[in-house]
Every structure is written in C-alpha cells, then in structure tokens.
N, C-alpha and C. Protein backbone atom coordinates (compact mmCIF):
# COMPACT_ATOMS: atom_id res chain seq x y z
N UNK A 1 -5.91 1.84 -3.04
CA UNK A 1 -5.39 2.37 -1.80
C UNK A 1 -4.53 1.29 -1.15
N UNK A 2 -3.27 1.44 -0.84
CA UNK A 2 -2.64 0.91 0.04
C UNK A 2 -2.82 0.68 1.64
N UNK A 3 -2.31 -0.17 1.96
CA UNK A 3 -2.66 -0.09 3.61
C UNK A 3 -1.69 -1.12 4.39
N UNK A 4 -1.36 -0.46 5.46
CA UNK A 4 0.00 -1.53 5.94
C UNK A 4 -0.52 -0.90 7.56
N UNK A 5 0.11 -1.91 8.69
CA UNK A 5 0.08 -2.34 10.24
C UNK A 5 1.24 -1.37 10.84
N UNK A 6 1.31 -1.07 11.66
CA UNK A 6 2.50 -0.79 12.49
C UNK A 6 2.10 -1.36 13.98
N UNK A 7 3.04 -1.60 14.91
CA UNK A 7 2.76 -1.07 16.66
C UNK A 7 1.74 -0.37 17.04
N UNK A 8 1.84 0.93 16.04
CA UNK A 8 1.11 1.64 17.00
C UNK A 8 -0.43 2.52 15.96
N UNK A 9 -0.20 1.97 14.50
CA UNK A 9 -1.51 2.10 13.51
C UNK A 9 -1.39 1.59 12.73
N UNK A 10 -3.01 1.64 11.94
CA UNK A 10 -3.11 1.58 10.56
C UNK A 10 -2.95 2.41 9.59
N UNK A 11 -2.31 2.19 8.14
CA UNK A 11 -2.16 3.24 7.67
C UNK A 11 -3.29 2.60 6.28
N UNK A 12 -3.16 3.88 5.87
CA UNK A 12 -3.90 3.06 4.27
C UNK A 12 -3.43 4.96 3.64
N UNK A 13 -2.95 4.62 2.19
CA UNK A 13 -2.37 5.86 1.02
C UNK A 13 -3.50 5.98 0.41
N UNK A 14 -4.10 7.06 -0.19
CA UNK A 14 -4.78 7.41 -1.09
C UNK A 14 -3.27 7.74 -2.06
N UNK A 15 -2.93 7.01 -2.72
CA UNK A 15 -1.95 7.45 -4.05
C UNK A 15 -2.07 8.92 -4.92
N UNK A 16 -3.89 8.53 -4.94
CA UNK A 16 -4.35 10.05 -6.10
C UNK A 16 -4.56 11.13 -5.84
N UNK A 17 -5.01 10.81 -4.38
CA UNK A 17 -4.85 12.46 -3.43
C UNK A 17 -3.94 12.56 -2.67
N UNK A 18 -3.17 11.64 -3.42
CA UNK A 18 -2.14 11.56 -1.88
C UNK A 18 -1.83 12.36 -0.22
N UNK A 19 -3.23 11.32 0.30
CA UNK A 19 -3.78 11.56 1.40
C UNK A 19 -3.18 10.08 2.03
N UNK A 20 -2.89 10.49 3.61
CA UNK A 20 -2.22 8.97 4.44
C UNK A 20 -3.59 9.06 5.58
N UNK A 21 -4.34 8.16 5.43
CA UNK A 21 -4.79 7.96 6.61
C UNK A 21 -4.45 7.11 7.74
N UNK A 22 -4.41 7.81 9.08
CA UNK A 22 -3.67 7.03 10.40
C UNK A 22 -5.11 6.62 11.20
N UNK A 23 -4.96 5.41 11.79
CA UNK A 23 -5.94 5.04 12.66
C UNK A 23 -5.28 4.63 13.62
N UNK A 24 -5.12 5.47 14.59
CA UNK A 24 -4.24 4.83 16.04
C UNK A 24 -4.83 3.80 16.87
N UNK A 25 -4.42 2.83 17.26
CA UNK A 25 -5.05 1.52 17.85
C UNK A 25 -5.55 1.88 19.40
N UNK A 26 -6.27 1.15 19.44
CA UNK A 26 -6.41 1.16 21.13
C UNK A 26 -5.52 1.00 22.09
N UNK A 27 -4.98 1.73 22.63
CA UNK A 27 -3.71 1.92 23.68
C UNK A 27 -2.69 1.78 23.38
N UNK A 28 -2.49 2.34 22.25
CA UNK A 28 -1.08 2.26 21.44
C UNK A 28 0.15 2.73 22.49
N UNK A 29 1.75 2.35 22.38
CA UNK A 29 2.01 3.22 23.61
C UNK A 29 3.31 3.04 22.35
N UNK A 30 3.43 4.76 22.14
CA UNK A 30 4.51 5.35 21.28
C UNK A 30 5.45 5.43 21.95
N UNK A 31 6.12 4.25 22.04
CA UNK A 31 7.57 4.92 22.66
C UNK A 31 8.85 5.39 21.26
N UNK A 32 10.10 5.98 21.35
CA UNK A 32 10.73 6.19 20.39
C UNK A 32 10.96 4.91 19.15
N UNK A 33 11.24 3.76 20.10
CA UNK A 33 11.47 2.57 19.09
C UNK A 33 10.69 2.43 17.89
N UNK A 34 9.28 2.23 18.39
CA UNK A 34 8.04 1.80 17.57
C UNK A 34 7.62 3.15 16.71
N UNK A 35 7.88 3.78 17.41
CA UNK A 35 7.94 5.44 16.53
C UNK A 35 8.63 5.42 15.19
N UNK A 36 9.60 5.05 15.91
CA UNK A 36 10.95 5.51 14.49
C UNK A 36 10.71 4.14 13.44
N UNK A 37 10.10 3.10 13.71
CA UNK A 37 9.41 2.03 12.65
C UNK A 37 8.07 2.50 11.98
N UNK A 38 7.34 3.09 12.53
CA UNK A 38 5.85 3.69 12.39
C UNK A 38 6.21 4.54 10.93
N UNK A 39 7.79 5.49 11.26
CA UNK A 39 7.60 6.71 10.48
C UNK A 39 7.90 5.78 9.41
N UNK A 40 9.22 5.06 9.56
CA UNK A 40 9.86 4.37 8.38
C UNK A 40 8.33 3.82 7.33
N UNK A 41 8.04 3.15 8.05
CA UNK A 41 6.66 2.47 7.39
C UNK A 41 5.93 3.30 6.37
N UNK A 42 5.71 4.73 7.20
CA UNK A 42 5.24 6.16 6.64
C UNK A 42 5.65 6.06 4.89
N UNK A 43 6.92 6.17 5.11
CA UNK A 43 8.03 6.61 4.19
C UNK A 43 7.81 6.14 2.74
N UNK A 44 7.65 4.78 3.60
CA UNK A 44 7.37 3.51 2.00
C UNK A 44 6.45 3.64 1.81
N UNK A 45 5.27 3.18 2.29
CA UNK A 45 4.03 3.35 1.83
C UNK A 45 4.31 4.86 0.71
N UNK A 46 4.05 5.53 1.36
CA UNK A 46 3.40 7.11 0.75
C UNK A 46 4.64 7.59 -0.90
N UNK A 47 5.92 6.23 -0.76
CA UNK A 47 7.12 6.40 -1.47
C UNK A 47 7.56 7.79 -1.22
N UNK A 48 8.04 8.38 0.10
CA UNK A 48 8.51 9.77 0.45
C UNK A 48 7.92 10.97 -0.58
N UNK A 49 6.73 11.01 -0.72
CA UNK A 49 5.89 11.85 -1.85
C UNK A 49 5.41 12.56 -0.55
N UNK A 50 5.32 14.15 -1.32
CA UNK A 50 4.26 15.16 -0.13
C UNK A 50 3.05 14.73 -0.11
N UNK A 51 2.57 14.52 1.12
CA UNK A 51 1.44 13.58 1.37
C UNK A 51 0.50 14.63 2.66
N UNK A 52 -0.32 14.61 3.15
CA UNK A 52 -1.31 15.12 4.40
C UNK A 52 -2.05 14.54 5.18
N UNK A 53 -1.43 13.84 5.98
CA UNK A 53 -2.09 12.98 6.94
C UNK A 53 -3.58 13.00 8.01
N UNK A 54 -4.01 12.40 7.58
CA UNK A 54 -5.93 12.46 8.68
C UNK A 54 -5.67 11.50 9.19
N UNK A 55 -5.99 12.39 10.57
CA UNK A 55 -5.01 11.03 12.06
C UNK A 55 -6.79 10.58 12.82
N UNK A 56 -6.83 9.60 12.40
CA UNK A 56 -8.33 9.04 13.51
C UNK A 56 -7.50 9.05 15.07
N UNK A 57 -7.58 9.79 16.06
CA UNK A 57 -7.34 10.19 17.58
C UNK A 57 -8.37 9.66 18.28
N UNK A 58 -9.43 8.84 18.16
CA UNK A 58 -10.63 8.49 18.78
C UNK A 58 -10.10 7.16 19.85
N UNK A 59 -9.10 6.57 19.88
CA UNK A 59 -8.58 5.30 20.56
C UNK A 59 -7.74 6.49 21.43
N UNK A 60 -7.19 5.79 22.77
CA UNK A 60 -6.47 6.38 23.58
C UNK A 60 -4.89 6.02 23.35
N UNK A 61 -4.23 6.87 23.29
CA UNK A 61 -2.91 5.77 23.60
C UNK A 61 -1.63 7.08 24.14
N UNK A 62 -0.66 6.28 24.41
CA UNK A 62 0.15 6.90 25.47
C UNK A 62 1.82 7.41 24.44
N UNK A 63 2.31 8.56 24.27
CA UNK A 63 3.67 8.81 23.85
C UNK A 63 4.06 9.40 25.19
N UNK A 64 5.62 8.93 25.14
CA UNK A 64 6.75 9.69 25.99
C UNK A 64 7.25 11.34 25.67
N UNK A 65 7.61 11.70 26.38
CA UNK A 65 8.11 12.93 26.04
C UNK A 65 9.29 12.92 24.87
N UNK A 66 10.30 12.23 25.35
CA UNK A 66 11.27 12.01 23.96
C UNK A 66 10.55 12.06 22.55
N UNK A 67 9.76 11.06 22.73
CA UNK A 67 8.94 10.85 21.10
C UNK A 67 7.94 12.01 20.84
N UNK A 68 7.72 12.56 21.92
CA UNK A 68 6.99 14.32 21.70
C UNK A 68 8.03 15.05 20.62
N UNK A 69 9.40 14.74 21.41
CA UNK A 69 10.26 15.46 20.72
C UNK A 69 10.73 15.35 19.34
N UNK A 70 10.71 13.82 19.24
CA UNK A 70 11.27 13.58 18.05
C UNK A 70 10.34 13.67 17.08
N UNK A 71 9.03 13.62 17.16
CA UNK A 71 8.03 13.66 16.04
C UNK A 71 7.69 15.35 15.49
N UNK A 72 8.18 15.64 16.20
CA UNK A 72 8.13 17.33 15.77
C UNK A 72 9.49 17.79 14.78
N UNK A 73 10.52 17.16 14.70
CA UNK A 73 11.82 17.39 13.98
C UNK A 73 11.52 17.15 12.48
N UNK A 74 11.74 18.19 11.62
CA UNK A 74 12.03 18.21 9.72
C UNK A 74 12.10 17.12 9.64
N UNK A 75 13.55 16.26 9.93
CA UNK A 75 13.35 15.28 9.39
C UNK A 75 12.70 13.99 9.61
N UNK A 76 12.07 13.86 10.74
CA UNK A 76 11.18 12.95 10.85
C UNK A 76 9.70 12.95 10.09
N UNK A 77 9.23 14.37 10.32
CA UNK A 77 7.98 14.25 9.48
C UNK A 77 8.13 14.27 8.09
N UNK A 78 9.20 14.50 7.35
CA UNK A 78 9.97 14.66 6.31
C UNK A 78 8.52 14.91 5.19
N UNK A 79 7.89 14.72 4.23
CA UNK A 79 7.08 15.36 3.47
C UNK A 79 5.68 15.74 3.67
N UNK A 80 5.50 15.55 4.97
CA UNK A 80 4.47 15.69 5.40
C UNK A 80 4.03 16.87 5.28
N UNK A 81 2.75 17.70 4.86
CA UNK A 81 2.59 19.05 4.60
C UNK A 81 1.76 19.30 5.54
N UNK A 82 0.37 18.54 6.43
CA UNK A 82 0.09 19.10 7.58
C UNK A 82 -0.49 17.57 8.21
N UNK A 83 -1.04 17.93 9.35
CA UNK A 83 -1.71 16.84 10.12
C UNK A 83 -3.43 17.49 9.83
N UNK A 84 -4.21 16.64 10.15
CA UNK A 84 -5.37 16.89 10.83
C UNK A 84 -5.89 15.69 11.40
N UNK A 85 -6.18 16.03 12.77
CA UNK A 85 -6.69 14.92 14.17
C UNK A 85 -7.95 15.05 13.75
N UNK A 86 -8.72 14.06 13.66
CA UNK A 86 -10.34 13.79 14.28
C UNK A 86 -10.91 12.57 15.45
N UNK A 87 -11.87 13.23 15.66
CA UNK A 87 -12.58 12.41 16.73
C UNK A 87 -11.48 11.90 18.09
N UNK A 88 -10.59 13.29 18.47
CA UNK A 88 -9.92 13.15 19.19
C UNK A 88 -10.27 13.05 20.58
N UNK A 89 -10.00 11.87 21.26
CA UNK A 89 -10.48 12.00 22.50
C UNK A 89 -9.97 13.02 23.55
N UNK A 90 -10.49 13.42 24.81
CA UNK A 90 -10.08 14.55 25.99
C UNK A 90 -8.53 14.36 25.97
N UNK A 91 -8.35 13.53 26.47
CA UNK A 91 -6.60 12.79 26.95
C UNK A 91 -5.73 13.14 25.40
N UNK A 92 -6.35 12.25 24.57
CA UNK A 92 -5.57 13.29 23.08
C UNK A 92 -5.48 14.76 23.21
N UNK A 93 -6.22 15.13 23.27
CA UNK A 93 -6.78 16.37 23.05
C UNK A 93 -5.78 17.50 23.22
N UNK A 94 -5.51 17.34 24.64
CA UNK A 94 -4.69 17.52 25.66
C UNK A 94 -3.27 17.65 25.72
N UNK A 95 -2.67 16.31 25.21
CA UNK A 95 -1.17 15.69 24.50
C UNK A 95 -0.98 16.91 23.20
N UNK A 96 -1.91 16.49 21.84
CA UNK A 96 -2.38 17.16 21.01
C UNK A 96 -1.93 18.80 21.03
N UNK A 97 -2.41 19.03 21.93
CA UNK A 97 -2.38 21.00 22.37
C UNK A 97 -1.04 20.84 23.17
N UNK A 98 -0.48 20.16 23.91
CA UNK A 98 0.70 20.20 24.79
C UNK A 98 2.15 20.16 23.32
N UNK A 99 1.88 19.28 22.57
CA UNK A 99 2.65 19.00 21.23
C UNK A 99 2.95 20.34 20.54
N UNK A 100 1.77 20.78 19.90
CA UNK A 100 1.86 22.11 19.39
C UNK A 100 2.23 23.15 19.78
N UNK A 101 1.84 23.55 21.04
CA UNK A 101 2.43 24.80 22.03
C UNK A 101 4.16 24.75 22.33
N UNK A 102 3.74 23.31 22.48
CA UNK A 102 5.66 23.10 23.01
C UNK A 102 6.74 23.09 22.24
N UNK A 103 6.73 22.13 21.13
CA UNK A 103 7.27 21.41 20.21
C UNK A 103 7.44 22.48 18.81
N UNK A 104 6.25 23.30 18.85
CA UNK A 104 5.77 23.40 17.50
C UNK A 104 6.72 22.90 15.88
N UNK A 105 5.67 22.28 15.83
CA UNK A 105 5.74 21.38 14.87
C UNK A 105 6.00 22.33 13.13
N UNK A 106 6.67 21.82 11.97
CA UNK A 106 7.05 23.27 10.98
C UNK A 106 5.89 22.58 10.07
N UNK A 107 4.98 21.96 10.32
CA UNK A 107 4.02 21.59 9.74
C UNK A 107 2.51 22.03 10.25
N UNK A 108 1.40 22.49 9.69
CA UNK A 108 0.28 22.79 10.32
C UNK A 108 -0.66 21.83 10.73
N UNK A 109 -1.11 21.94 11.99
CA UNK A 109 -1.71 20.25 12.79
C UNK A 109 -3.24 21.31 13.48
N UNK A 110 -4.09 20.32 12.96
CA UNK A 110 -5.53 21.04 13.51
C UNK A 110 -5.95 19.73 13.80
N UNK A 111 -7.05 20.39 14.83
CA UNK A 111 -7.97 19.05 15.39
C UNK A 111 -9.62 19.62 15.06
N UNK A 112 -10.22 18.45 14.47
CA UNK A 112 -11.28 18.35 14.14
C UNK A 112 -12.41 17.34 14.59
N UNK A 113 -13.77 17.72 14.18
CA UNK A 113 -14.34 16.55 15.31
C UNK A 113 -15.27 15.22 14.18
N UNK A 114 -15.18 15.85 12.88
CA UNK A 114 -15.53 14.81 12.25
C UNK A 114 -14.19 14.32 10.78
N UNK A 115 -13.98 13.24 10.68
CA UNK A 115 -13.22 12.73 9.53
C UNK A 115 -13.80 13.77 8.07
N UNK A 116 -14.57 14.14 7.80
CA UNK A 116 -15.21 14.85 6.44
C UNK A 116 -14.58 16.53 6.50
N UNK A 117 -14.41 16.88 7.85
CA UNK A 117 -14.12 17.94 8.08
C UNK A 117 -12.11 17.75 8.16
N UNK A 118 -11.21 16.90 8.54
CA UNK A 118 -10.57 16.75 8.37
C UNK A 118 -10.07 16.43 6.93
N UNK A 119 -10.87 15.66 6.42
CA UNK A 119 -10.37 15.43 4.75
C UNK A 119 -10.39 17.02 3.99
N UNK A 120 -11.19 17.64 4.57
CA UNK A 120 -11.32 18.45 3.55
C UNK A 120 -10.03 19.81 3.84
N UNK A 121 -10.29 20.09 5.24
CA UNK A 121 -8.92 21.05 5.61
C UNK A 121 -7.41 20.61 4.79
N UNK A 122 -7.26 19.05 5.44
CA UNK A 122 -6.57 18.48 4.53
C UNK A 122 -5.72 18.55 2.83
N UNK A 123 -6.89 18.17 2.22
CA UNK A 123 -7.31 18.44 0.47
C UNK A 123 -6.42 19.68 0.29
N UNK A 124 -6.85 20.95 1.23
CA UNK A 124 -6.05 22.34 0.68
C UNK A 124 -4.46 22.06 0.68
N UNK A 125 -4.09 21.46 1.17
CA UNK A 125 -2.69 21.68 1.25
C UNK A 125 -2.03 20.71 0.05
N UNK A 126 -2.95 19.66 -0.21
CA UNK A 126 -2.26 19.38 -1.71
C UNK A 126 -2.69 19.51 -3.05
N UNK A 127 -3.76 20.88 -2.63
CA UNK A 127 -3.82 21.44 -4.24
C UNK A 127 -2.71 22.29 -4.64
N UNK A 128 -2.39 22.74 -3.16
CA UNK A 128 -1.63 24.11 -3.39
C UNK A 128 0.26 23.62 -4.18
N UNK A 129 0.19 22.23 -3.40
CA UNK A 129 1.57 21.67 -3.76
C UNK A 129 1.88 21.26 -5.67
C-alpha cells in the first residue's frame, strides 16, 4: 500500500483493490490552492486508475464555497467512481449533505458510520468496473 501527506490528508492506495483511503487531518482548512495539490497528489498516487475513495470525516475541518464548487467538476474528481464518508462528524455531516444537494456531484457519495461499512459499499463499484 502506498501512502503520501497533503495540507489537508493522508492518503494511502490499496493498488489491488484499488481502493484510496483519505484521512482528513484535524482542522484541515480546504481552500482551492491546497485542494487543487491534494487532487494532483490523488492523481499520482492512485496513477489516474478508477479508484473509490473511503474518506475518514471524523476530524473537523473547514472548505470554502469555491472549493465546494470545484470538487464536484468531471474533471477534478477525474476517475473516481464513488466516495464513501465514515465516522463523519455533525459539522461534516452537514457540509457533506449541503455538497450533494447543491453541487451534485456525477459520482455516488454516501455517508456511513463505520469504516467496514464504507469499505464494503465501496468494493461494489470496483467489481462492477
């Protein structure tokens, strides 16, 4: 498994399931800059392969509206086939549901309350690929 830092997480690749796990830091604050390095980071790691990201949401942290915007666009999430949030805190929660309703995202994003339950929603979307 790979694993690399950003601003605003940790990432680590499962290569064989090609699964990305995100661990957002404690008070991460996504603005567009650190965003648009975060994804790049994405990119390499995962080598732009369809991948399904399990986002640990349990730390608090703060995005702008711009970066609401931009993280919802094709080509930013570029192979990403869905999200799934766990152990998302209230304040996530919140952002989370404001993202989806607004933005909607062309990728499918669920929130879950344990990591086992996220891996596994997950898993479906890259058998099917």
């Amino acid at each position: 498994m790979k694993t690399l830092r950003t601003e605003i997480a940790e990432l680590s690749y499962d290569e064989e399931e090609h699964l990305l796990y995100i661990r957002i830091l404690e008070n991460a604050e996504l603005d567009l800059e650190k965003t648009r390095i975060h994804y790049e980071t994405i990119r390499e790691l995962t080598e732009d392969e369809p991948h399904a990201a399990i986002i640990d949401s349990t730390h608090y942290f703060s995005i702008d509206p711009e970066t609401l915007r931009y993280t919802a666009q094709p080509e930013v999430i570029g192979k990403r086939l869905a999200a799934a949030h766990y152990n998302v805190s209230a304040g996530n929660s919140l952002t989370l549901d404001f993202f989806v309703k607004t933005h909607k995202p062309l990728i499918p994003v669920k929130k879950f309350a344990t990591r086992e339950e996220a891996v596994k929603w997950a898993r479906q979307f890259m058998r099917k690929r």
